[in-house]
C-alpha atoms as a PDB file:
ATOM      1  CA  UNK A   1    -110.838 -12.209 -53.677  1.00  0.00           C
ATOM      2  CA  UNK A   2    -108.126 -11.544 -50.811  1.00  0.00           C
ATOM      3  CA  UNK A   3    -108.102  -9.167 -48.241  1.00  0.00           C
ATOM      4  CA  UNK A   4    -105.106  -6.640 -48.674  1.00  0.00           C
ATOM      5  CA  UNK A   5    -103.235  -6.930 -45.200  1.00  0.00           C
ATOM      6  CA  UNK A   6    -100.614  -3.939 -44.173  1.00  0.00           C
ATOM      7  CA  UNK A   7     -97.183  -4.416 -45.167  1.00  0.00           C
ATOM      8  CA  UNK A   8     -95.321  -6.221 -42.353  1.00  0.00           C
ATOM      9  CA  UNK A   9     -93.197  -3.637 -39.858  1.00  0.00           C
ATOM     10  CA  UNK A  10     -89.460  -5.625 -40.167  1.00  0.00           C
ATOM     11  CA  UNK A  11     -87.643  -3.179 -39.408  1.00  0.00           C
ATOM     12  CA  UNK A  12     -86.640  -4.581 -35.507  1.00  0.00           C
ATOM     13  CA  UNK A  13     -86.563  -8.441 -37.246  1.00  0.00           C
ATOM     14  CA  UNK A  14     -82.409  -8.085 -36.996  1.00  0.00           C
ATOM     15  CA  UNK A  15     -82.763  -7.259 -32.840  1.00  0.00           C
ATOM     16  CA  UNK A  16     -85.446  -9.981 -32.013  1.00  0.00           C
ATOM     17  CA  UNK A  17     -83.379 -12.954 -33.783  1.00  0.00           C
ATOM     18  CA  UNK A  18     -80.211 -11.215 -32.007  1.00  0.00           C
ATOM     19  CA  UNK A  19     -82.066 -11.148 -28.473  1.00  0.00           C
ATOM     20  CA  UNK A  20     -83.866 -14.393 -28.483  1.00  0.00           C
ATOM     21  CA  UNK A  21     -83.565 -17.554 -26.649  1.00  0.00           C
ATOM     22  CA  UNK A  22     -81.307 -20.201 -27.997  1.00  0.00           C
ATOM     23  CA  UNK A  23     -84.006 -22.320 -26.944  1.00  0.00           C
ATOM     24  CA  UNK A  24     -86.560 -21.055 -29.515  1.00  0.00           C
ATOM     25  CA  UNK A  25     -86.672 -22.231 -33.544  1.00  0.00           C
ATOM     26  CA  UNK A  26     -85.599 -19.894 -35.863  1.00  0.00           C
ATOM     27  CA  UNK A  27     -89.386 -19.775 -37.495  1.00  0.00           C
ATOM     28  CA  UNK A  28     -90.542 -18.919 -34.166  1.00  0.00           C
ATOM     29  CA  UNK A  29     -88.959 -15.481 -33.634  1.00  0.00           C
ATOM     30  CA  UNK A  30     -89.128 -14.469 -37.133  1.00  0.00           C
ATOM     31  CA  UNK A  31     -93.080 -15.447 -37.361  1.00  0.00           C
ATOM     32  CA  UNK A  32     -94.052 -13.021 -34.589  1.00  0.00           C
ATOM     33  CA  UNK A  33     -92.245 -10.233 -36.775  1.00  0.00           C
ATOM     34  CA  UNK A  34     -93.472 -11.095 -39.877  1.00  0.00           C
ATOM     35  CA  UNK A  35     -97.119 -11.880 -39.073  1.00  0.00           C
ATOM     36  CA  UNK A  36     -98.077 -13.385 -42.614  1.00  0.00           C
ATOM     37  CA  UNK A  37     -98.812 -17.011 -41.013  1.00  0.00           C
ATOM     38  CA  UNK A  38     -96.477 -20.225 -40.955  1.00  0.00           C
ATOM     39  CA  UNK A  39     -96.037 -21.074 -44.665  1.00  0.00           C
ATOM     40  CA  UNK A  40     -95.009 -17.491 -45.627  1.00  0.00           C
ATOM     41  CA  UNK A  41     -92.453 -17.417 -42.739  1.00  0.00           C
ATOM     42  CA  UNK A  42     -90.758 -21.249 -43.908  1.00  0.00           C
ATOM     43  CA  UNK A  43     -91.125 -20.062 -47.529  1.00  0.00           C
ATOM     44  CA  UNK A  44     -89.146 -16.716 -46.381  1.00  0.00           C
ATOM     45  CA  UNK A  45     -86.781 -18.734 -44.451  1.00  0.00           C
ATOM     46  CA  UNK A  46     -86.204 -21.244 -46.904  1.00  0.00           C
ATOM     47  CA  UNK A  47     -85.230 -19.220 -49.849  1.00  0.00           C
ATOM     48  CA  UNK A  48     -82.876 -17.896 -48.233  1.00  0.00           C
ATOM     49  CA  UNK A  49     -81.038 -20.693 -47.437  1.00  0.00           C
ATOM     50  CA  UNK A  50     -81.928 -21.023 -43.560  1.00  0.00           C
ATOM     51  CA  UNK A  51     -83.934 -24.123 -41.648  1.00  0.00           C
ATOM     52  CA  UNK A  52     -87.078 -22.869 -40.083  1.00  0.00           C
ATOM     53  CA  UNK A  53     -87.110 -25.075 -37.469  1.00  0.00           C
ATOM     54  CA  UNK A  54     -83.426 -25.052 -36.425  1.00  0.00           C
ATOM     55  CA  UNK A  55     -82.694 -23.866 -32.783  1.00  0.00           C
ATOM     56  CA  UNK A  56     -81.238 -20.632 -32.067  1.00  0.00           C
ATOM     57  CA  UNK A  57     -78.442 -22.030 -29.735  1.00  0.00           C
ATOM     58  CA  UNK A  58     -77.413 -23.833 -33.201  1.00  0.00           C
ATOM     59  CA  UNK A  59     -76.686 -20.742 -35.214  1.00  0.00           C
ATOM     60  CA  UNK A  60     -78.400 -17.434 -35.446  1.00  0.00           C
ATOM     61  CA  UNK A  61     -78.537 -16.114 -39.089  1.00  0.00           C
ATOM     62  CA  UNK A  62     -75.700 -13.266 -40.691  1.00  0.00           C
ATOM     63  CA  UNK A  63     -77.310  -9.765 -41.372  1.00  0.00           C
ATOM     64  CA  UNK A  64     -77.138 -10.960 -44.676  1.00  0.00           C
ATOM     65  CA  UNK A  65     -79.548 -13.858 -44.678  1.00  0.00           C
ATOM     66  CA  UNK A  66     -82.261 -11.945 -42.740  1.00  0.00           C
ATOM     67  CA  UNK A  67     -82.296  -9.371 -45.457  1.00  0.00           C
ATOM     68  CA  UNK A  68     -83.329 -12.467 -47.840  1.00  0.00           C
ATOM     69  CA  UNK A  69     -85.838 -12.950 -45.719  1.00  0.00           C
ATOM     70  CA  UNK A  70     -87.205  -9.383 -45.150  1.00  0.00           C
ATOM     71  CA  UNK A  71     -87.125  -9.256 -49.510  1.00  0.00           C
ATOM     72  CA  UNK A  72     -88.642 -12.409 -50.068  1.00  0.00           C
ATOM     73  CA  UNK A  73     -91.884 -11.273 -47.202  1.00  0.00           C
ATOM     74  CA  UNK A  74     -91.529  -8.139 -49.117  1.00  0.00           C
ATOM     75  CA  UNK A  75     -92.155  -9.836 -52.332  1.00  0.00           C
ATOM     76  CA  UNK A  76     -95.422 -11.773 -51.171  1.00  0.00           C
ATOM     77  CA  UNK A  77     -97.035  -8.836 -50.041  1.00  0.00           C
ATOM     78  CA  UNK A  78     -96.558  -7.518 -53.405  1.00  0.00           C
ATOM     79  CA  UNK A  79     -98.294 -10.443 -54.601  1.00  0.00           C
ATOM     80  CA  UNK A  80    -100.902 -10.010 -52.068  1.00  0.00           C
ATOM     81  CA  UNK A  81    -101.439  -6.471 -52.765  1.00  0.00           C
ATOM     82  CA  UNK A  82    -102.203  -7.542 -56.481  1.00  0.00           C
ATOM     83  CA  UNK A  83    -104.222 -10.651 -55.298  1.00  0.00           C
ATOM     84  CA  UNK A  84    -106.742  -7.853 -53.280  1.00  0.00           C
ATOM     85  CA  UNK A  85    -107.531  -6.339 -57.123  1.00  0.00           C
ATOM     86  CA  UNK A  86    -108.630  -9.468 -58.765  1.00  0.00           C
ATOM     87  CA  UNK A  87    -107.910 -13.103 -59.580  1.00  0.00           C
ATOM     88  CA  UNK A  88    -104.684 -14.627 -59.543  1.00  0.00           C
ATOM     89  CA  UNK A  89    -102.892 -18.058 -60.766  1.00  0.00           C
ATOM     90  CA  UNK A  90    -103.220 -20.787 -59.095  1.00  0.00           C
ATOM     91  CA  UNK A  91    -100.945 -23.879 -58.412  1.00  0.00           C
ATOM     92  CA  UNK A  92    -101.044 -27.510 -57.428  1.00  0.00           C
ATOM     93  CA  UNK A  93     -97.763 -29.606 -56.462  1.00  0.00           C
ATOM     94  CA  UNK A  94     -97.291 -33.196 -57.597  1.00  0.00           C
ATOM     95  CA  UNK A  95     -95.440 -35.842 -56.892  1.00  0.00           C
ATOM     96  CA  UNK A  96     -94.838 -39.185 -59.074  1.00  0.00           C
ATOM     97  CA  UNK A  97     -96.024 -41.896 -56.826  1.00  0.00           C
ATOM     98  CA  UNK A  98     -93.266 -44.176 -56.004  1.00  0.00           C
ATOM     99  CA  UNK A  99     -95.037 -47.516 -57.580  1.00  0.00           C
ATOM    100  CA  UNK A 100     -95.195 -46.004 -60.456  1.00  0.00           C
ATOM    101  CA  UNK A 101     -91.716 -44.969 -60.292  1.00  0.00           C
ATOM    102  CA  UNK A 102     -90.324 -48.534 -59.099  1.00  0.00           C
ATOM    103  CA  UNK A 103     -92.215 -49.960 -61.806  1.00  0.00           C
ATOM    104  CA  UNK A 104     -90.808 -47.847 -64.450  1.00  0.00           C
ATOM    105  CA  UNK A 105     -86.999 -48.205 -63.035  1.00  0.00           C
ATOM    106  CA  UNK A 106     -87.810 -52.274 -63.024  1.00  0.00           C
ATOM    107  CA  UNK A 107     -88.429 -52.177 -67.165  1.00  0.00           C
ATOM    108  CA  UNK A 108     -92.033 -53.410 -66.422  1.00  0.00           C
ATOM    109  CA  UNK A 109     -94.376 -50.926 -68.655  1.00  0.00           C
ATOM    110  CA  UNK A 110     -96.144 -49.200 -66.606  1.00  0.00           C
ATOM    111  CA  UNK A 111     -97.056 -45.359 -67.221  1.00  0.00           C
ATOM    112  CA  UNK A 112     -96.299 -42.954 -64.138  1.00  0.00           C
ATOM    113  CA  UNK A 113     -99.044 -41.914 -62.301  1.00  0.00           C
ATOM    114  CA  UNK A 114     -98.665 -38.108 -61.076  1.00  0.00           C
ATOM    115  CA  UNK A 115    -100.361 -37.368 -57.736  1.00  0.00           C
ATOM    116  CA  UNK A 116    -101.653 -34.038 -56.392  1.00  0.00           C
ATOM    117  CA  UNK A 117    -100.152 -32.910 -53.125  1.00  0.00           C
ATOM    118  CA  UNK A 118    -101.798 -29.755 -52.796  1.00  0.00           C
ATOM    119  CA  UNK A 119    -102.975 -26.434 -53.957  1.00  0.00           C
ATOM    120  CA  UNK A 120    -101.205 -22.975 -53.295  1.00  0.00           C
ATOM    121  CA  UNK A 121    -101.998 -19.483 -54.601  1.00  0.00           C
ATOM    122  CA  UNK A 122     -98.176 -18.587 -54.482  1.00  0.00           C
ATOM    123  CA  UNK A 123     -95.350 -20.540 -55.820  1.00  0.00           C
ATOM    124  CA  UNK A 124     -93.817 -21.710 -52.378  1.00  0.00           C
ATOM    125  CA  UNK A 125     -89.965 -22.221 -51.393  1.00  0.00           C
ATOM    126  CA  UNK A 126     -91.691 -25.804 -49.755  1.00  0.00           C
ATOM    127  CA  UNK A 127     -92.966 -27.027 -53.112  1.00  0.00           C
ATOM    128  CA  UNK A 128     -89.723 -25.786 -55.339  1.00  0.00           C
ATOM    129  CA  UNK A 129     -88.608 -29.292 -55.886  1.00  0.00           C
ATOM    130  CA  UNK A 130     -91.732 -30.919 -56.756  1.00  0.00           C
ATOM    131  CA  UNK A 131     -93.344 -30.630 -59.725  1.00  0.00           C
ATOM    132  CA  UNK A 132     -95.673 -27.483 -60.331  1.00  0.00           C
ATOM    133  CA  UNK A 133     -98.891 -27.217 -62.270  1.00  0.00           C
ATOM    134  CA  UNK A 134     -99.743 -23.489 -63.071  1.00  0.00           C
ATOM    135  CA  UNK A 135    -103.863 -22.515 -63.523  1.00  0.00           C
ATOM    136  CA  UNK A 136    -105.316 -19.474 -64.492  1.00  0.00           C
ATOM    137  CA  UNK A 137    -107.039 -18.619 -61.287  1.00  0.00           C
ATOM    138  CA  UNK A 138    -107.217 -20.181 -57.971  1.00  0.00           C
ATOM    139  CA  UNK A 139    -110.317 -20.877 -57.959  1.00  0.00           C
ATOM    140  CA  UNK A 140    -109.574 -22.961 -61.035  1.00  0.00           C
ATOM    141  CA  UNK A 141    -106.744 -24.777 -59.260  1.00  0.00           C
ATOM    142  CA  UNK A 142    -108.663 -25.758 -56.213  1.00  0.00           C
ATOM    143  CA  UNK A 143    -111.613 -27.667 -58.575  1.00  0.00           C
ATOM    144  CA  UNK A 144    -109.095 -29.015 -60.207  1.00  0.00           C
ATOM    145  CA  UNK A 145    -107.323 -30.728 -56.961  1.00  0.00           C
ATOM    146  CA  UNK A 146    -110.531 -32.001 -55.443  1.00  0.00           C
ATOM    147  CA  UNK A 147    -112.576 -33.518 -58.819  1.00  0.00           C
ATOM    148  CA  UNK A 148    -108.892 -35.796 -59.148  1.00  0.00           C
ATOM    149  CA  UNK A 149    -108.260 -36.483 -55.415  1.00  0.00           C
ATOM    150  CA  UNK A 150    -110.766 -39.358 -55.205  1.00  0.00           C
ATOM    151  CA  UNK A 151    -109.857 -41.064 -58.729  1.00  0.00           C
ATOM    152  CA  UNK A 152    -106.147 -40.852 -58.177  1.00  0.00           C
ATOM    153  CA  UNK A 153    -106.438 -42.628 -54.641  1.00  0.00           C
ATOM    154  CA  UNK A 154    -108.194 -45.381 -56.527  1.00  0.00           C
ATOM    155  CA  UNK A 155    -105.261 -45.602 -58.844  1.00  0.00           C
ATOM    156  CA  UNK A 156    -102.969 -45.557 -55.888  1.00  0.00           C
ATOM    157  CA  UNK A 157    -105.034 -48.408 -54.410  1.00  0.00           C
ATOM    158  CA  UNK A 158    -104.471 -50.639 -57.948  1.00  0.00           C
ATOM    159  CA  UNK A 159    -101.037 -50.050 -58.463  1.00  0.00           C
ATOM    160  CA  UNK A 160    -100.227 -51.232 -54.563  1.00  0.00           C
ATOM    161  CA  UNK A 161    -102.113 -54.234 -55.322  1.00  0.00           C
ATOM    162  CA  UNK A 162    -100.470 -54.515 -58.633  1.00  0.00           C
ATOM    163  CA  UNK A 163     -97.250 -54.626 -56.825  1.00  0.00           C
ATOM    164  CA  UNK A 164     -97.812 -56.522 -54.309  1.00  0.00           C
ATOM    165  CA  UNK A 165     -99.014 -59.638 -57.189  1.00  0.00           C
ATOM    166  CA  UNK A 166     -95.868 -58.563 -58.824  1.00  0.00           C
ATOM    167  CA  UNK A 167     -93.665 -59.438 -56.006  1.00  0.00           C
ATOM    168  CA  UNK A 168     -95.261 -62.454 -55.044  1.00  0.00           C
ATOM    169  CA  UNK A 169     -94.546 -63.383 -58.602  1.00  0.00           C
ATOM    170  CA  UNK A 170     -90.940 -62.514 -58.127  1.00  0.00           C
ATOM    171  CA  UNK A 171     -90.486 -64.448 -54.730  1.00  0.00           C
ATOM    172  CA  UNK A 172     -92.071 -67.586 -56.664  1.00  0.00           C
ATOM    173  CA  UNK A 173     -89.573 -67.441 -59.843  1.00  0.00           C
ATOM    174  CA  UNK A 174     -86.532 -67.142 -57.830  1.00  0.00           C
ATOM    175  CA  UNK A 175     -87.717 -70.055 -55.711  1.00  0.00           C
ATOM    176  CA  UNK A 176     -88.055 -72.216 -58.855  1.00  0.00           C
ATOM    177  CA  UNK A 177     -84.681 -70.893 -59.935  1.00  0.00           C
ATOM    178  CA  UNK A 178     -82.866 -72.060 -57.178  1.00  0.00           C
ATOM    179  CA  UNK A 179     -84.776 -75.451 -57.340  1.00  0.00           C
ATOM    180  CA  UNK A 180     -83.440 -76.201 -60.783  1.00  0.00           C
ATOM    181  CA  UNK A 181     -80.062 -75.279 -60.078  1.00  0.00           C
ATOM    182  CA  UNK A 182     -80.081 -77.330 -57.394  1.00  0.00           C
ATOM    183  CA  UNK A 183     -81.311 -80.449 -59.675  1.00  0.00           C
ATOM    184  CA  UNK A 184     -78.725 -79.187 -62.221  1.00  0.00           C
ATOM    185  CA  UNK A 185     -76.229 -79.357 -59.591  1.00  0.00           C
ATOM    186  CA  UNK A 186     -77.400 -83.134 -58.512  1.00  0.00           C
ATOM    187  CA  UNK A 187     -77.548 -83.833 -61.643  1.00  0.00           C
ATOM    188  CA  UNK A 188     -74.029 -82.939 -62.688  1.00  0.00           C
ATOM    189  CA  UNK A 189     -72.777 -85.165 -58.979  1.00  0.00           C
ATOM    190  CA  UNK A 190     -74.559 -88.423 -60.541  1.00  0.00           C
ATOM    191  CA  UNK A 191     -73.097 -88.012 -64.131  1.00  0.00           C
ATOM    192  CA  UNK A 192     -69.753 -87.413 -62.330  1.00  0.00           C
ATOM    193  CA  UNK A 193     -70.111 -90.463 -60.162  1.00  0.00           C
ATOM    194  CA  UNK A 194     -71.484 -92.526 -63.207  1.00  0.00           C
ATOM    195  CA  UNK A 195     -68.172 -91.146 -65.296  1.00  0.00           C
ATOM    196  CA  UNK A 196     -65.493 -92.686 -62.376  1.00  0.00           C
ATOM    197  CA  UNK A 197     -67.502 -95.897 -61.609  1.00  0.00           C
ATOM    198  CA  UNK A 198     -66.996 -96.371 -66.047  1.00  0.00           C
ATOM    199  CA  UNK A 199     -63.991 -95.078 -65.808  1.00  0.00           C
ATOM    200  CA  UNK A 200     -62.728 -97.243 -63.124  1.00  0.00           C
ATOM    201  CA  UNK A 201     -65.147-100.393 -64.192  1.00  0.00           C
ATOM    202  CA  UNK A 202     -62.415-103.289 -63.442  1.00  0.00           C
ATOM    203  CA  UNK A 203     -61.537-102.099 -59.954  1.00  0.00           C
ATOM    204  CA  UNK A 204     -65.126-101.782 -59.071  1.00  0.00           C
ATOM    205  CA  UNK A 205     -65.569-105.068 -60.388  1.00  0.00           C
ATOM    206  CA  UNK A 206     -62.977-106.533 -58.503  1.00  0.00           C
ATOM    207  CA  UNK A 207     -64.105-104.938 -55.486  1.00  0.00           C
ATOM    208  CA  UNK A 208     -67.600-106.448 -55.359  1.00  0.00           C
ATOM    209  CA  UNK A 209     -66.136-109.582 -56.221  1.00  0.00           C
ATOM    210  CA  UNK A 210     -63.661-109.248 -53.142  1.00  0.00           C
ATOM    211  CA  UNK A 211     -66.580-108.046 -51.433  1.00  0.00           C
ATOM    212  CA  UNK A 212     -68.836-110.991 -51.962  1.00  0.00           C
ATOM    213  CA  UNK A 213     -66.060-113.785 -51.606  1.00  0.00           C
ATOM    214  CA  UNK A 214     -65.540-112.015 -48.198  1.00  0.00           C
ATOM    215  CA  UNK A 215     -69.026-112.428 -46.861  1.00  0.00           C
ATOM    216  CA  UNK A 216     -69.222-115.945 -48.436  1.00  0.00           C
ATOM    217  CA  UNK A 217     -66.778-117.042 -46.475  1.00  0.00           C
ATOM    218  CA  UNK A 218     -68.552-116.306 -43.502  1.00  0.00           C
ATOM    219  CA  UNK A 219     -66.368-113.140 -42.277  1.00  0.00           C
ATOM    220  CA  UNK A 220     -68.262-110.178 -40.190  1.00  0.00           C
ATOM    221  CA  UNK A 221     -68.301-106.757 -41.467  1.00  0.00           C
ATOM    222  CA  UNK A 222     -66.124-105.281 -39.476  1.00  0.00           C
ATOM    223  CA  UNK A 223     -63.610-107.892 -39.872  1.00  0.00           C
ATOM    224  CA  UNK A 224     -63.753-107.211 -43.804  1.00  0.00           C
ATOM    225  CA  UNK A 225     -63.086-103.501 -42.623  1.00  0.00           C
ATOM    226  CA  UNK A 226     -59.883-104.862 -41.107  1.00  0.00           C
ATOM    227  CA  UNK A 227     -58.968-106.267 -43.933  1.00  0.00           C
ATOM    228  CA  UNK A 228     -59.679-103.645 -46.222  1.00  0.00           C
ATOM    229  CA  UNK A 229     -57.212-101.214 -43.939  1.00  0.00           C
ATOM    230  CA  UNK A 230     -54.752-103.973 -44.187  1.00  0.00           C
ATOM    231  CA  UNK A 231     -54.940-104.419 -47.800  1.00  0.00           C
ATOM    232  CA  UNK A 232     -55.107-100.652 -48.184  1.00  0.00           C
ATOM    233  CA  UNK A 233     -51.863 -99.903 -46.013  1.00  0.00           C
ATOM    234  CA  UNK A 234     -50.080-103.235 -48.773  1.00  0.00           C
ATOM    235  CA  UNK A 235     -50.181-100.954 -51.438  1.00  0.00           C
ATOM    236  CA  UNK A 236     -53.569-103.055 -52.524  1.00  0.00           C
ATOM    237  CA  UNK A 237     -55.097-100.889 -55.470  1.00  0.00           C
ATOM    238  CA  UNK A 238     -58.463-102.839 -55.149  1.00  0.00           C
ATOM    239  CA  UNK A 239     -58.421-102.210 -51.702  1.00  0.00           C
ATOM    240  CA  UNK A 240     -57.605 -98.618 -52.584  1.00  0.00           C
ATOM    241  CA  UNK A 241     -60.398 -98.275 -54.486  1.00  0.00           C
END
């Protein structure tokens, strides 16, 4: 059961964030006023809109925003008064773990995995925009956190594996993709060069015969050259071709 602690003296919290250093975080000034520890003064801080750690010399909070603050403390110690009297709720923040998550967004079917972050007897501004599971007591909420911990780091453990197999998997079926385009594409050249050599059948004929006649005659290669420039320049179509 808690210990009831006296209500928290505010009342000069207005003239310490007004006389401060810049130098000094926000949560700094405010936490020697408030006196409830370092996760009541961010949760204070943060529902009301402010950044705990932000420096002074950045902006010092409007009248306004520090009465948000002084309600909110006042609303904890309300809970803490009741807490002193007997049990109270309990609550664990979760997370989905992001494997699960990439798996599900990939279309592979894979259920999500939700992972405990931690336990908290009051529903804190840090935790807001995680997910929240409520318990009757504490007590029950703590059990609850630890007899899970150890299986859900083993499932953590799989489904890292799992993804790293998966991606492997990945990196080998786009590598065999762009092999068989690349055959494709080879493929498609030859049939292209097999089309113009049928297409054009008589001219390559005619130059192999030219060709040969050349070399039987005893002329070098690069004097057939020569005379395939000369021939070319004639208007030759052979020679063209």
């Amino acid at each position: 059961r808690c210990r009831p602690k006296q209500p928290a003296d505010l009342s000069g919290l207005r003239e310490a964030v007004a006389a401060a250093e810049g130098s000094e975080a926000l949560k700094q000034v405010v936490g020697r006023i408030v006196g409830h520890g370092a996760q009541v003064v961010d949760h204070a801080l943060l529902a009301a809109g402010l950044k705990p750690g932000e420096k002074l010399s950045r902006r010092r909070p409007a009248a306004e925003e520090l009465d948000m603050v002084e309600q909110k403390v006042r609303e904890f110690e309300k809970w803490l008064m009741a807490a002193g009297a007997g049990p109270v709720p309990g609550f664990i923040a979760t997370r989905v773990s992001q494997a699960a998550a990439a798996a599900a967004d990939s279309g592979e079917d894979a259920a999500p995995l939700t992972v405990y972050e931690s336990f908290e007897p009051y529903p804190l501004e840090q935790t807001k925009g995680k997910g929240r599971v409520e318990f009757p007591t504490f007590d029950e909420a703590v059990d609850e956190f630890f007899s899970k911990l150890e299986q859900q780091r083993v499932d953590l453990q799989r489904m890292q594996r799992e993804k790293q197999v998966l991606s492997k998997l990945d990196r080998v079926k786009a590598d065999q993709e762009r092999r068989v385009k690349s055959l494709e594409a080879g493929a498609a050249d030859a049939d292209l060069q097999a089309s113009l050599i049928e297409y054009n059948a008589e001219k390559v004929d005619a130059v192999i015969r030219a060709t040969n006649e050349a070399v039987a005659s005893g002329m070098s290669w690069g004097d057939i050259s020569r005379m395939i420039e000369e021939e070319k320049r004639a208007g030759n179509p052979v020679a063209g071709a």
